[in-house]
PDB file of N, CA and C in Angstrom:
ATOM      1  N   UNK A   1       0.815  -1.184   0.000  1.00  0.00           N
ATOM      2  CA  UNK A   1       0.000   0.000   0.000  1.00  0.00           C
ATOM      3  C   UNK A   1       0.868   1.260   0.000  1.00  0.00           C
ATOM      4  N   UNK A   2       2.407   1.279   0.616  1.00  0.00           N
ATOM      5  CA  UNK A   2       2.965   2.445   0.794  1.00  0.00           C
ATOM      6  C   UNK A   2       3.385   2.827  -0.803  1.00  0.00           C
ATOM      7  N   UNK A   3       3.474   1.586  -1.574  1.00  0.00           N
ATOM      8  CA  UNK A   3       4.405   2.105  -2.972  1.00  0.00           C
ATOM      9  C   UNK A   3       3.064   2.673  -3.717  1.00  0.00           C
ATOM     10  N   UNK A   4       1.891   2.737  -3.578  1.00  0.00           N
ATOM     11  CA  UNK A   4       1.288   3.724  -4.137  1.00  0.00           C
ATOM     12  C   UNK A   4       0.585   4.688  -3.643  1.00  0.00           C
ATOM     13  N   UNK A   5       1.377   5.076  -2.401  1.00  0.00           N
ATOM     14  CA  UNK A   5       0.954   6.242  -1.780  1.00  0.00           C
ATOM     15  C   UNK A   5       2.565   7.122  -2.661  1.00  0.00           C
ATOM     16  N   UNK A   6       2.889   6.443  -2.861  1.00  0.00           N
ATOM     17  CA  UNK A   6       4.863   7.390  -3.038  1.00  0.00           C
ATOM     18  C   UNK A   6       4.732   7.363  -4.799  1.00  0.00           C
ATOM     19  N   UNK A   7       4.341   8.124  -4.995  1.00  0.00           N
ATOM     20  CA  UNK A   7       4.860   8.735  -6.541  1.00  0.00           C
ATOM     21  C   UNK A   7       6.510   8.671  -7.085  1.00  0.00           C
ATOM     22  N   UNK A   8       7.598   8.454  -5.918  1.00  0.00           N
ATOM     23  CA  UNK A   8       8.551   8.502  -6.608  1.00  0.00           C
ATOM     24  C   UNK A   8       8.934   7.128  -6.739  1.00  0.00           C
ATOM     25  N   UNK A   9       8.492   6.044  -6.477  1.00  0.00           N
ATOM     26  CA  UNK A   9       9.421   4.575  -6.712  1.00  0.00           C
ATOM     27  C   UNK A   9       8.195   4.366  -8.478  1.00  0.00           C
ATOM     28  N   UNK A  10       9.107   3.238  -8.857  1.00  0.00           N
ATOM     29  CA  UNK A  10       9.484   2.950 -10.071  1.00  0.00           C
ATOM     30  C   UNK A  10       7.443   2.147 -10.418  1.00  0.00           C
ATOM     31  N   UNK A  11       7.100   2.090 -11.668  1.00  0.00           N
ATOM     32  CA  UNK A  11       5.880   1.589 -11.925  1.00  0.00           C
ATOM     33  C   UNK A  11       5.718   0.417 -11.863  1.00  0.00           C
ATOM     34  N   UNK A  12       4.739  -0.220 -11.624  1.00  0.00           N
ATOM     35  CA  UNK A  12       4.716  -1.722 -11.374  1.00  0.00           C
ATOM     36  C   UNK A  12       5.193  -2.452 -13.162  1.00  0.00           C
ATOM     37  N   UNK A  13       4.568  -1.478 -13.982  1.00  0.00           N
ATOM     38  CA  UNK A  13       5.108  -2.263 -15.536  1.00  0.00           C
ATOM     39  C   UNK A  13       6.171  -2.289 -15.826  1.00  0.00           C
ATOM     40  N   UNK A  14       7.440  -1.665 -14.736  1.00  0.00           N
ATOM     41  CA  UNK A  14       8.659  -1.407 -14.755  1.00  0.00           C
ATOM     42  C   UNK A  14       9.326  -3.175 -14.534  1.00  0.00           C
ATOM     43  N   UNK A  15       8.522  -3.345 -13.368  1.00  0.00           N
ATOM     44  CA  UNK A  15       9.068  -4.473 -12.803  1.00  0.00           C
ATOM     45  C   UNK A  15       8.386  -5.785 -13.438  1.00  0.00           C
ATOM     46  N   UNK A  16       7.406  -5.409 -14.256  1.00  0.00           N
ATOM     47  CA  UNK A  16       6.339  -6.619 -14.993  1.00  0.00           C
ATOM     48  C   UNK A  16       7.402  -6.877 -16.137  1.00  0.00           C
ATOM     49  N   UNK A  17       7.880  -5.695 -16.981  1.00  0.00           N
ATOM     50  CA  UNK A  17       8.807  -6.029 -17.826  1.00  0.00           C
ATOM     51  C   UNK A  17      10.195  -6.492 -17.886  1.00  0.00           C
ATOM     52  N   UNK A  18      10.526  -6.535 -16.737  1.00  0.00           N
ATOM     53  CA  UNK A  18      11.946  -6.657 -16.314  1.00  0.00           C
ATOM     54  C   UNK A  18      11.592  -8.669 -16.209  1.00  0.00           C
ATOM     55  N   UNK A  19      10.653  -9.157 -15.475  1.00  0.00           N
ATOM     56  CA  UNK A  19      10.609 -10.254 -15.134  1.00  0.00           C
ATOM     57  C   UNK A  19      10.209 -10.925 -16.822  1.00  0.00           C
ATOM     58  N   UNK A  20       9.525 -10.228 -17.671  1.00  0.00           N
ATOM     59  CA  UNK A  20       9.393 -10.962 -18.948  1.00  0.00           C
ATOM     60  C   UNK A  20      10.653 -10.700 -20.120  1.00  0.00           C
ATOM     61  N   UNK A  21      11.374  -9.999 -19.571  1.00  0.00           N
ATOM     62  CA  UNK A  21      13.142 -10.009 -20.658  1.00  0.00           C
ATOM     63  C   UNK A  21      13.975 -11.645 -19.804  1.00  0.00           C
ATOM     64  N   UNK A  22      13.674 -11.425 -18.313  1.00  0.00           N
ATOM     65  CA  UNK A  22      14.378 -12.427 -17.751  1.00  0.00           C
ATOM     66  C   UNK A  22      13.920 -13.724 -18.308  1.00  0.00           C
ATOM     67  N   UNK A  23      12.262 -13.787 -18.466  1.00  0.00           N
ATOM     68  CA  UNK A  23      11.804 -15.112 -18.771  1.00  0.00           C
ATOM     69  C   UNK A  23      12.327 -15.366 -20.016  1.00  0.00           C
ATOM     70  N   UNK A  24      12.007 -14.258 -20.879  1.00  0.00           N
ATOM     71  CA  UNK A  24      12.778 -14.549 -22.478  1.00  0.00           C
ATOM     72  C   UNK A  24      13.967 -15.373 -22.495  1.00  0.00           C
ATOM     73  N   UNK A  25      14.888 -14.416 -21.308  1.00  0.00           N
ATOM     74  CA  UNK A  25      16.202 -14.665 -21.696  1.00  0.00           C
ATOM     75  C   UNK A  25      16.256 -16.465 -21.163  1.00  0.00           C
ATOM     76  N   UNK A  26      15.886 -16.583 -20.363  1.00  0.00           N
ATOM     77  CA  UNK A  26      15.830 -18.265 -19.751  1.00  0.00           C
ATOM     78  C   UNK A  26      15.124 -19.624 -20.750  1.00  0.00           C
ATOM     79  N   UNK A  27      13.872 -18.577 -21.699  1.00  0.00           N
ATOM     80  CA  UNK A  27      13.717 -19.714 -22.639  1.00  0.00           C
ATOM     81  C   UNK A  27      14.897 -20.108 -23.944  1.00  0.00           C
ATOM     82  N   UNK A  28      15.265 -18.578 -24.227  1.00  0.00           N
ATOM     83  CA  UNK A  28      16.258 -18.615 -24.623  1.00  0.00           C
ATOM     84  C   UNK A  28      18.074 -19.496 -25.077  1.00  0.00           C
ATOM     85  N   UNK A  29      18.124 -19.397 -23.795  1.00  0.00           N
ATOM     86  CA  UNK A  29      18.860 -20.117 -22.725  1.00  0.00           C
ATOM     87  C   UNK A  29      19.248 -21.799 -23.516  1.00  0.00           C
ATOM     88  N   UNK A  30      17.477 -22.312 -22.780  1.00  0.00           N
ATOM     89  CA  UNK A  30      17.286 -23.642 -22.847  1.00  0.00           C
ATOM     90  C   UNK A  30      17.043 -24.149 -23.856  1.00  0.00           C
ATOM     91  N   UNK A  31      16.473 -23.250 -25.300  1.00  0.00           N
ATOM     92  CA  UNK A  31      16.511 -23.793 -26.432  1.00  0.00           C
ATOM     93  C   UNK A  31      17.617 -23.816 -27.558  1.00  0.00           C
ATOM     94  N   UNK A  32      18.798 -22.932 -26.926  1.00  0.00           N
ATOM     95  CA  UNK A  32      20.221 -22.611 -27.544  1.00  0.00           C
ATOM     96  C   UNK A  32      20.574 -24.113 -27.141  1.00  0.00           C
ATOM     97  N   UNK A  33      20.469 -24.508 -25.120  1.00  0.00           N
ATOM     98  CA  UNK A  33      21.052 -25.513 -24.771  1.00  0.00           C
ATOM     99  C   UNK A  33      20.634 -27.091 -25.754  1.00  0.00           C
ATOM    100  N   UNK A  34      18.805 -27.283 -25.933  1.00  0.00           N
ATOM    101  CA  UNK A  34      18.900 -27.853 -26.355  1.00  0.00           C
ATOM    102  C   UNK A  34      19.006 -28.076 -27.969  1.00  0.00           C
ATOM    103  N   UNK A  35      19.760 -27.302 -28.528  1.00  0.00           N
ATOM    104  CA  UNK A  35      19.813 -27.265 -30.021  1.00  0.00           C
ATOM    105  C   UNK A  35      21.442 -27.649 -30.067  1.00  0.00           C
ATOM    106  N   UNK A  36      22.584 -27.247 -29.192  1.00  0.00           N
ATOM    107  CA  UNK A  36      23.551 -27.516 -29.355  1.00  0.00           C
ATOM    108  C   UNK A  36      23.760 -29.035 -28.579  1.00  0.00           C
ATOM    109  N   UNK A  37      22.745 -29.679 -28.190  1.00  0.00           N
ATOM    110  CA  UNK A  37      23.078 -30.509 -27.494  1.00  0.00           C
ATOM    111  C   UNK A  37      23.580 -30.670 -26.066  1.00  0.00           C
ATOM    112  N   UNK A  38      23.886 -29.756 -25.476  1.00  0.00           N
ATOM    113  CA  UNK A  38      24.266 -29.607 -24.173  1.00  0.00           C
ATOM    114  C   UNK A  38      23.288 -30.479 -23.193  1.00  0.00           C
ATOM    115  N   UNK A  39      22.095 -29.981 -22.906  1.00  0.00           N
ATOM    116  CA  UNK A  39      21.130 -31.065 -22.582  1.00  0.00           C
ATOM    117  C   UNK A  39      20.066 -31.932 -23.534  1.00  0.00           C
ATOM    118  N   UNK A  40      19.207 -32.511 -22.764  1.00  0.00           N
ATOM    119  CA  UNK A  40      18.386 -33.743 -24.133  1.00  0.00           C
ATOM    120  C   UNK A  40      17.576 -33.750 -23.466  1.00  0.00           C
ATOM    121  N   UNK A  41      15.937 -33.457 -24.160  1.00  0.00           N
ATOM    122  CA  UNK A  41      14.720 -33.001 -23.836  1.00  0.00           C
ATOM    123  C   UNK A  41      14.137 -35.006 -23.540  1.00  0.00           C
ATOM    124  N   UNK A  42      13.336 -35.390 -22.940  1.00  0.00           N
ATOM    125  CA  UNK A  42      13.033 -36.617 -22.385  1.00  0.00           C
ATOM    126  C   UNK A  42      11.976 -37.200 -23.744  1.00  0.00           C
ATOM    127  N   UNK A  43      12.575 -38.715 -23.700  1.00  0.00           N
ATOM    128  CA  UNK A  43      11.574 -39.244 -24.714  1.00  0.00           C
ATOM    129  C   UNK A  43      10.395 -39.494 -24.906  1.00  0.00           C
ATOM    130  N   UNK A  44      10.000 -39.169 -26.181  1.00  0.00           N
ATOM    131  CA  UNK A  44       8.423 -38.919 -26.350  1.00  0.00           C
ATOM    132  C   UNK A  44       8.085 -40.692 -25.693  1.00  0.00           C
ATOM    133  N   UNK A  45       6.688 -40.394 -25.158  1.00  0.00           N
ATOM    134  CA  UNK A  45       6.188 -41.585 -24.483  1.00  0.00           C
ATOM    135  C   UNK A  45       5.009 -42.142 -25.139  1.00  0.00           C
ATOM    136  N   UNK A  46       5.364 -42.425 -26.459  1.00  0.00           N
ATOM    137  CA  UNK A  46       4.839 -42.919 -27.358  1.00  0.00           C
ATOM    138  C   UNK A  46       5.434 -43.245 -28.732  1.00  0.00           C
TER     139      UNK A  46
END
């Protein structure tokens, strides 16, 4: 309740966007990993 009584801290879409570059960067990540082979996605169960 205090961060929107205070006009000077940062917008909540500040911090909404910050957590969806991070998520990017983590899918990112794991589909570089599994394209170079580094890890191996589990076998289809069928």
């Amino acid at each position: 309740m205090r961060g929107m009584l205070n006009p000077s801290k940062l917008p909540m879409s500040h911090y909404i966007g910050r957590r969806l570059w991070f998520s990017a960067a983590i899918i990112a990540l794991i589909l570089l990993a599994l394209a170079t082979g580094l890890i191996q996605p589990n076998p289809r169960p069928y």
